[in-house]
Protein backbone atom coordinates (compact mmCIF):
# COMPACT_ATOMS: atom_id res chain seq x y z
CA UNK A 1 -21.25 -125.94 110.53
CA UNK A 2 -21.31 -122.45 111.93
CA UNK A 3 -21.23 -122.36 115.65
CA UNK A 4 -21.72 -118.79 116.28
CA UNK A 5 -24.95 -117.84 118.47
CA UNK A 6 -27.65 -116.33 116.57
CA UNK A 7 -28.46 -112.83 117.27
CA UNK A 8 -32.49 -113.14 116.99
CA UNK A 9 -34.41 -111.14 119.29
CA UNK A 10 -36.46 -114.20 120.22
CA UNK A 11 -33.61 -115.21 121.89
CA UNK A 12 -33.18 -113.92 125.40
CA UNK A 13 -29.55 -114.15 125.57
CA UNK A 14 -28.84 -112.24 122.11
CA UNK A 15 -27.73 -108.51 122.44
CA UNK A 16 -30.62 -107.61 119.64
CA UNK A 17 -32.77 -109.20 122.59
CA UNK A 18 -30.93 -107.49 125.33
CA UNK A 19 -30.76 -104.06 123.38
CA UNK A 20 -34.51 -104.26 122.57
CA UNK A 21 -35.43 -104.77 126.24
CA UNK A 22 -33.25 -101.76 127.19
CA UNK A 23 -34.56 -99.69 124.72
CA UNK A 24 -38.64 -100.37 126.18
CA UNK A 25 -36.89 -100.27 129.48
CA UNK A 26 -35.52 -96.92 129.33
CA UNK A 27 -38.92 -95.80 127.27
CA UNK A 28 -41.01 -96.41 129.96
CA UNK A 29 -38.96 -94.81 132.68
CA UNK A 30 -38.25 -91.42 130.41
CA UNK A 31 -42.55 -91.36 130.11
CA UNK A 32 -42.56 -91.70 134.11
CA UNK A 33 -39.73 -89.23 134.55
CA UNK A 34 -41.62 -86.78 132.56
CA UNK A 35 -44.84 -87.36 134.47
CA UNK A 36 -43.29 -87.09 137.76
CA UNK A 37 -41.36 -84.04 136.88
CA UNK A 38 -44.75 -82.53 135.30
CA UNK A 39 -46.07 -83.14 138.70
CA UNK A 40 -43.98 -81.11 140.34
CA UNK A 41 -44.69 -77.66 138.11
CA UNK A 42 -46.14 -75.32 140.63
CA UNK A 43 -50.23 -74.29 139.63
CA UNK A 44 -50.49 -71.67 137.14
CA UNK A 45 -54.15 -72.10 136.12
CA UNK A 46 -52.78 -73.27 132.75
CA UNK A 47 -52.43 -76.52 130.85
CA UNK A 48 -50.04 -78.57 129.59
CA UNK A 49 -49.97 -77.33 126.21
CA UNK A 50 -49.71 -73.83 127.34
CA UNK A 51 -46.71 -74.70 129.20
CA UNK A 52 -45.60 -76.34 125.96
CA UNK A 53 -45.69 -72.74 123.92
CA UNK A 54 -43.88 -70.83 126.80
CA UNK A 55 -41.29 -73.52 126.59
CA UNK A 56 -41.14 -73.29 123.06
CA UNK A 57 -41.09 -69.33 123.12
CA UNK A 58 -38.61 -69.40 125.90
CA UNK A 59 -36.00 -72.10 124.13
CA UNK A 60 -36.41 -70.56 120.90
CA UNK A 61 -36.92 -67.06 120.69
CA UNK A 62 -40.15 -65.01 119.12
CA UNK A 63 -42.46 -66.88 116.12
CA UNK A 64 -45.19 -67.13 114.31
CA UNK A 65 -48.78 -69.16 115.47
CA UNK A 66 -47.82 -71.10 112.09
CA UNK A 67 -44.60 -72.26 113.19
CA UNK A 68 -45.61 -72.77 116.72
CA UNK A 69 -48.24 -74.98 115.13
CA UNK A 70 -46.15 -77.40 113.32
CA UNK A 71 -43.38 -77.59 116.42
CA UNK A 72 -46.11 -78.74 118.21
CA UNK A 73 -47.79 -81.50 115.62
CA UNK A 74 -51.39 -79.13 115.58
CA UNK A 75 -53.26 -77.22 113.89
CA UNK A 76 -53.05 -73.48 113.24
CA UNK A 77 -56.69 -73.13 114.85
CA UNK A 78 -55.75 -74.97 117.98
CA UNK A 79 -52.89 -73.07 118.46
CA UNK A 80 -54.24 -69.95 117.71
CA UNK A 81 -56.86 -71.05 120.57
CA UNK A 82 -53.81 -71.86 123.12
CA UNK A 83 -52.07 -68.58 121.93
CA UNK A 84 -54.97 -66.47 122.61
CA UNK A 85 -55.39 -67.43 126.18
CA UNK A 86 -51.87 -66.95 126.64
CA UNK A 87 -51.96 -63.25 125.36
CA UNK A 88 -55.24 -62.66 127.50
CA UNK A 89 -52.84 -64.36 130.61
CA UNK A 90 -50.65 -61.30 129.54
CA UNK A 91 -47.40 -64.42 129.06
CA UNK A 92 -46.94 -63.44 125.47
CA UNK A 93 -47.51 -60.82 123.14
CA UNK A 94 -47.74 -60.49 119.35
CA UNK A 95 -46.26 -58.07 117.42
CA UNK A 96 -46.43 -56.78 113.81
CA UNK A 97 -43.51 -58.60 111.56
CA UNK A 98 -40.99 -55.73 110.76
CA UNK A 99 -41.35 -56.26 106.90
CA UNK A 100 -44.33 -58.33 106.45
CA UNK A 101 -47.24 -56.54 108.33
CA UNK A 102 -49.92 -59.65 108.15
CA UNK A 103 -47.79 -61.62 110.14
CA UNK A 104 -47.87 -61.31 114.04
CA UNK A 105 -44.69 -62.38 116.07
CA UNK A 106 -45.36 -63.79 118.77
CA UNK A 107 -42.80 -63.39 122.34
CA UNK A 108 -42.71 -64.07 126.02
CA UNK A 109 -43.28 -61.41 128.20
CA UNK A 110 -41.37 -60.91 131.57
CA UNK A 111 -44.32 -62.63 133.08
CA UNK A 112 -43.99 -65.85 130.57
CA UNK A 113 -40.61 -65.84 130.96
CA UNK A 114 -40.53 -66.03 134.97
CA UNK A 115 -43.27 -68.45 135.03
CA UNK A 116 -41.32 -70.97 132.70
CA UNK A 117 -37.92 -69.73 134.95
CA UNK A 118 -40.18 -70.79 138.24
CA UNK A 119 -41.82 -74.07 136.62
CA UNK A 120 -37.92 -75.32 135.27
CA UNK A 121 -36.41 -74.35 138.64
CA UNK A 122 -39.04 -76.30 140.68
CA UNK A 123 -39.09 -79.50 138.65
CA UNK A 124 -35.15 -79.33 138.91
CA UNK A 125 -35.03 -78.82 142.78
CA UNK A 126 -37.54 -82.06 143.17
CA UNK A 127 -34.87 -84.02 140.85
CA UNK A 128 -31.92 -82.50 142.41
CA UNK A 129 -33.35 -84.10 146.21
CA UNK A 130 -34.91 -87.26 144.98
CA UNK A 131 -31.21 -87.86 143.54
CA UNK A 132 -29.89 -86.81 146.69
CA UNK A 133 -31.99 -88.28 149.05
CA UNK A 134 -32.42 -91.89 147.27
CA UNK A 135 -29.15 -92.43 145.89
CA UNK A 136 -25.88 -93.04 147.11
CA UNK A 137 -23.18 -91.26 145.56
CA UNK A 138 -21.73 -94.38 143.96
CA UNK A 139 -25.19 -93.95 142.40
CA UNK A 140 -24.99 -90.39 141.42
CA UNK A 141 -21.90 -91.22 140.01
CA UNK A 142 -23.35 -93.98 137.91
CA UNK A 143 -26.27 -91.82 136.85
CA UNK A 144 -23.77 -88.57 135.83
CA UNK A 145 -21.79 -91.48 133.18
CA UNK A 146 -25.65 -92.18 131.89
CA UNK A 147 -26.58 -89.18 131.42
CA UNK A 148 -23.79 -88.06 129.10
CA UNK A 149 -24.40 -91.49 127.27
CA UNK A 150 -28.30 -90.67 126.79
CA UNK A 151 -26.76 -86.87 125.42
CA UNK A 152 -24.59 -89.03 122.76
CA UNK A 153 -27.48 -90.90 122.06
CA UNK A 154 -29.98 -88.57 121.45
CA UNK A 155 -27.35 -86.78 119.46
CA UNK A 156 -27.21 -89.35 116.71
């Protein structure tokens, strides 16, 4: 007879169960960490998917619509949509491919960059004084050890 505890996620005392709950746990609260931190990005007259492409620009340097279009999961006509309004918002500008002259490359400008510079720096001053102002430092100290845990685990 085999006395060892089953590990079924039915049962509430198994780590499957416990790791399952942790990992809907911690789902929810990154979706409502996003929210409230896209709460706190100062009006710019533009949307969220806008905000997406400056990001994108911004993290990874000058592209193509068709590449900006698969990093964000759309099509090439919806993001040529999004990247026209951003061009007539003078944030980016295309550019003629050095060697291939049908393709357009697409950058920030100084005024896409400081917008994404103003949006990232106001969303990480309301983080920086919620943490301040609701936790203890025992807390923040707790919270610094998770976060480098959630960096190994996204890392995998």
């Amino acid at each position: 007879m085999n006395n060892r505890p089953t590990d079924s996620p039915s049962d509430p005392n198994s780590h499957r169960a416990q790791t399952s709950a942790m990992a809907r746990d911690l789902r929810i609260l990154a979706g409502k960490l996003a929210r409230r931190l896209r709460e706190q990005t100062p009006p710019a007259d533009l949307t969220w998917s806008q905000l997406e492409v400056l990001g994108h620009l911004e993290r990874d340097g000058p592209t193509t619509v068709s590449k900006l279009a698969r990093a964000e999961d759309v099509r090439v006509q919806s993001m040529g949509a999004t990247v026209a309004t951003l061009e007539t918002k003078a944030l980016i500008i295309g550019t003629p491919h050095s060697t291939d002259g049908r393709q357009i490359i697409l950058s920030l400008t100084d005024a896409g960059a400081d917008l994404i510079k103003q949006n990232r720096a106001a969303r990480e001053d309301w983080l920086s004084r919620a943490m301040e102002t609701s936790l203890t430092p025992s807390d923040q100290d707790l919270l610094a050890s998770a976060v480098d845990v959630l960096k190994r685990l996204i890392d995998t």
